[in-house]
C-alpha atoms as a PDB file:
ATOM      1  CA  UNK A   1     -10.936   5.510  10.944  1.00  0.00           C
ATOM      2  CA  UNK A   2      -8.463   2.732  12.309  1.00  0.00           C
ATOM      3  CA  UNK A   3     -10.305   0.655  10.212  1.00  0.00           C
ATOM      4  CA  UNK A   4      -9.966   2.461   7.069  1.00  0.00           C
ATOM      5  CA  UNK A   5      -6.058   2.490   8.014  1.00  0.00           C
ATOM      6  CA  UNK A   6      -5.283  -1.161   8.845  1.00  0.00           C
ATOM      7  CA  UNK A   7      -7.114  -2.056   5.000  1.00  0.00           C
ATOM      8  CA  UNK A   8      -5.034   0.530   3.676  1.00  0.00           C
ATOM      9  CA  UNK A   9      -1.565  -1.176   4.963  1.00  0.00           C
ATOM     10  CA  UNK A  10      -2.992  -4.290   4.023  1.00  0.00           C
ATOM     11  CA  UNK A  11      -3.466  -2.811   0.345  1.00  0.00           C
ATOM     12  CA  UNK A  12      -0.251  -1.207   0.615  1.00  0.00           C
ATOM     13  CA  UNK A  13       1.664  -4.180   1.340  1.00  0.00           C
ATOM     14  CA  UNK A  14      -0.013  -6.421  -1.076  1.00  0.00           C
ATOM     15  CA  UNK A  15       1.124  -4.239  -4.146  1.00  0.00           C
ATOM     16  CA  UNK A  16       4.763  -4.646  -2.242  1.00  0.00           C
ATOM     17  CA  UNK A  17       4.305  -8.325  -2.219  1.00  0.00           C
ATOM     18  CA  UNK A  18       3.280  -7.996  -5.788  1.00  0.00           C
ATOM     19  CA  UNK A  19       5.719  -5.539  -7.417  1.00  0.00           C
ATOM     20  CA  UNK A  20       8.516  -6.551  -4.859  1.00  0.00           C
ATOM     21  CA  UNK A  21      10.001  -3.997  -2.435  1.00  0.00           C
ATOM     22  CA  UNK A  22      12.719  -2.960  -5.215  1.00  0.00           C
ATOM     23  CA  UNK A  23      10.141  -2.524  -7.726  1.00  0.00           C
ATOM     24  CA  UNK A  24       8.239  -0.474  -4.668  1.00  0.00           C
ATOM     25  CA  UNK A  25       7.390   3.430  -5.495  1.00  0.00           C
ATOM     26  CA  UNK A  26       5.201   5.532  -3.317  1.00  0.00           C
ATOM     27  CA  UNK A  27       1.996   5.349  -5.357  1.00  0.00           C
ATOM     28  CA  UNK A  28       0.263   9.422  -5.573  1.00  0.00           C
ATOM     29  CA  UNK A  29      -2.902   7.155  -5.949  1.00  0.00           C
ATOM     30  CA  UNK A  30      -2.602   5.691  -2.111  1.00  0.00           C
ATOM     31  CA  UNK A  31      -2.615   8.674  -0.550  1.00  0.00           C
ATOM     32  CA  UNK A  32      -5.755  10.922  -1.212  1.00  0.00           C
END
């Protein structure tokens, strides 16, 4: 389960590295 967490973080904040933290929006997709 901790795993499945720390890849999700690391997901989430490679689409804020890519779409910049202005550009940021919680995505519905992320969380299931």
């Amino acid at each position: 389960l901790t795993r499945c967490a720390e890849l999700g973080n690391r997901l989430g904040a490679l689409k804020i590295a890519v779409r910049g933290p202005q550009n940021y929006t919680v995505d519905p997709t992320l969380r299931a």
